[in-house]
N, C-alpha and C. Protein backbone atom coordinates (compact mmCIF):
# COMPACT_ATOMS: atom_id res chain seq x y z
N UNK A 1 5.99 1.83 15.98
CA UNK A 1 6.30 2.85 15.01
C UNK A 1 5.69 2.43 13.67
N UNK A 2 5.08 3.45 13.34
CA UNK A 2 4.84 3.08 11.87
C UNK A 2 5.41 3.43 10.46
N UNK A 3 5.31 2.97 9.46
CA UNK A 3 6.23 3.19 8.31
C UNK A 3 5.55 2.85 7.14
N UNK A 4 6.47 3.94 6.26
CA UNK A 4 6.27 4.09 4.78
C UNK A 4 7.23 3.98 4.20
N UNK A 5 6.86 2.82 2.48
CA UNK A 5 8.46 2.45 1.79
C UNK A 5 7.31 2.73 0.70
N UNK A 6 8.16 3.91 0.06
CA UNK A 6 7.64 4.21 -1.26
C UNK A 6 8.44 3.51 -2.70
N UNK A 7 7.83 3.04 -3.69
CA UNK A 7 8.04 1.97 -4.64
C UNK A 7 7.81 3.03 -6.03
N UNK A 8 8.75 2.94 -6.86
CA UNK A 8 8.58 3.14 -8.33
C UNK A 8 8.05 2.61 -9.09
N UNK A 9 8.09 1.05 -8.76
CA UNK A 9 7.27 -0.23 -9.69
C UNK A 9 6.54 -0.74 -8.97
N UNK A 10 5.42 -0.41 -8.45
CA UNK A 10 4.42 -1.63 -7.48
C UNK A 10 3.08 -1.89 -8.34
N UNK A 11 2.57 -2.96 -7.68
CA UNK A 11 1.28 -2.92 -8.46
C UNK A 11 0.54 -2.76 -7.33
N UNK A 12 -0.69 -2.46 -7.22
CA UNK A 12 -1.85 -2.27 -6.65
C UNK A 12 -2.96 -3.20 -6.59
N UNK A 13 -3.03 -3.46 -5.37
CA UNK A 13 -4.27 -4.82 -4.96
C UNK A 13 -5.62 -4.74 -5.85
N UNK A 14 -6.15 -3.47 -5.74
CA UNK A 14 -7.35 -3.22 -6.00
C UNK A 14 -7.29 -2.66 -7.32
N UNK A 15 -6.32 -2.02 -8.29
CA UNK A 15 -6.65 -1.73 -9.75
C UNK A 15 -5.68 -2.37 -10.46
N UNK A 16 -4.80 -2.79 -9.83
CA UNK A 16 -3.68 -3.84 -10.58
C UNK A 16 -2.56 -2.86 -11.58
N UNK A 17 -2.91 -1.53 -11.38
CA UNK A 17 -1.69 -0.56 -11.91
C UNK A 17 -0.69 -0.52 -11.53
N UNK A 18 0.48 -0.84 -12.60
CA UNK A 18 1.67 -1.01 -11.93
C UNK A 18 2.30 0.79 -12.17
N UNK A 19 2.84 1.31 -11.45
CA UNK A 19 3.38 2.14 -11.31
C UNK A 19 3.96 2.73 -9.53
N UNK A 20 3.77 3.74 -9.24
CA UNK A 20 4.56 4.72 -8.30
C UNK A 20 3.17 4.47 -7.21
N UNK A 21 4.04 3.86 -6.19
CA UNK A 21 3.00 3.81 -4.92
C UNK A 21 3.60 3.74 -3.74
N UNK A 22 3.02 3.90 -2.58
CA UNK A 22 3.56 3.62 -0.83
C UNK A 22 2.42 2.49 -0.30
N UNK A 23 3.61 1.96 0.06
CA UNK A 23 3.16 0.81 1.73
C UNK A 23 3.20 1.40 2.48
N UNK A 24 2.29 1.36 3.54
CA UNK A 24 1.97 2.02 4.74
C UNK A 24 1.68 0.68 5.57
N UNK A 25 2.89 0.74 6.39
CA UNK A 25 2.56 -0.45 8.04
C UNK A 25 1.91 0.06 8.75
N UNK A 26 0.80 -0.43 9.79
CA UNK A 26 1.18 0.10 11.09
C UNK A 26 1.17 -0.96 12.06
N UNK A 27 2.66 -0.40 12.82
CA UNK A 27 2.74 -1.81 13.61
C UNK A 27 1.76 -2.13 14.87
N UNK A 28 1.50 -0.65 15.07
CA UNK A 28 0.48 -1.04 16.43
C UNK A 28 -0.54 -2.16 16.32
N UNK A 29 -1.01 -2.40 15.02
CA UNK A 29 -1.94 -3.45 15.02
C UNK A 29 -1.99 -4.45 13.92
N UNK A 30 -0.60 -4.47 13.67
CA UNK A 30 -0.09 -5.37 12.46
C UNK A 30 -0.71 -5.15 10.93
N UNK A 31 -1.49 -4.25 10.89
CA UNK A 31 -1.97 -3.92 9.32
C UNK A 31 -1.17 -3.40 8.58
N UNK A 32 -1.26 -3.58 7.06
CA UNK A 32 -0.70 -3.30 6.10
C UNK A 32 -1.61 -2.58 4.72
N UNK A 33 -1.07 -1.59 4.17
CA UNK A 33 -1.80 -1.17 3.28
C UNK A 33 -0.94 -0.41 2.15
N UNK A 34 -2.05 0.28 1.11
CA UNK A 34 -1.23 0.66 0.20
C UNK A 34 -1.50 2.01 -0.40
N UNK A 35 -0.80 2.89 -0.97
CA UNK A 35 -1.56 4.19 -1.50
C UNK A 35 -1.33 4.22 -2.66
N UNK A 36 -2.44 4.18 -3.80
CA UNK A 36 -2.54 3.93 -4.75
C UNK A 36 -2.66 5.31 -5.14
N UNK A 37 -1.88 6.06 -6.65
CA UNK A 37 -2.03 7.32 -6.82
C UNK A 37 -3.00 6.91 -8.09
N UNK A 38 -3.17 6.00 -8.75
CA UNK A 38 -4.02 5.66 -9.85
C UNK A 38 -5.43 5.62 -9.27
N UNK A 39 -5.84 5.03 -8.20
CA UNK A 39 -7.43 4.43 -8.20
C UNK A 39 -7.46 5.71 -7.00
N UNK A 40 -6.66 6.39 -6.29
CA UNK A 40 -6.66 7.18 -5.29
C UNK A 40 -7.55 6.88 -3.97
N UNK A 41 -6.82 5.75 -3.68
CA UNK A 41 -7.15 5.25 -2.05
C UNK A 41 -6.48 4.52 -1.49
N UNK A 42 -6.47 4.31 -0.67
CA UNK A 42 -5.35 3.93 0.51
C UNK A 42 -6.63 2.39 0.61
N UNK A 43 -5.42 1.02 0.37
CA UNK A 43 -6.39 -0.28 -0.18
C UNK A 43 -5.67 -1.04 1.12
N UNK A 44 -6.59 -1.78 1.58
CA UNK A 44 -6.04 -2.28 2.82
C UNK A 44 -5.53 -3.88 2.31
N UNK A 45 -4.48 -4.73 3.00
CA UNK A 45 -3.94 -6.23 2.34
C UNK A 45 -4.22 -6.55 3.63
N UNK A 46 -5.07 -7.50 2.81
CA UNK A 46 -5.27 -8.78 3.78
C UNK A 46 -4.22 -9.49 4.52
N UNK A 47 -4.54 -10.02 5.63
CA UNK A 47 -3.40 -10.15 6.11
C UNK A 47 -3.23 -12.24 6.43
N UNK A 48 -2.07 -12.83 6.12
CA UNK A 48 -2.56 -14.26 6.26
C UNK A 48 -2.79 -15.13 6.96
């Protein structure tokens, strides 16, 4: 199943804006990402 936890205060990998964003899992293949409404793209996190 995959999932979204939307955040009031996050910052963003790729423009470093802190504001209103979603995490997006997906578990089928363990990735993680983010939707940035500032830089407007969905930024993928590395994973460790």
């Amino acid at each position: 199943m995959d999932t979204v936890e939307l955040s009031d205060r996050a910052v963003c990998p790729a423009c470093t804006q802190l504001g209103a964003g979603g995490y997006v899992s997906f578990e089928s293949d363990l990735r993680l990402a983010f939707a940035c409404p500032s830089c407007r793209k969905l930024v993928w996190i590395d994973g460790a």
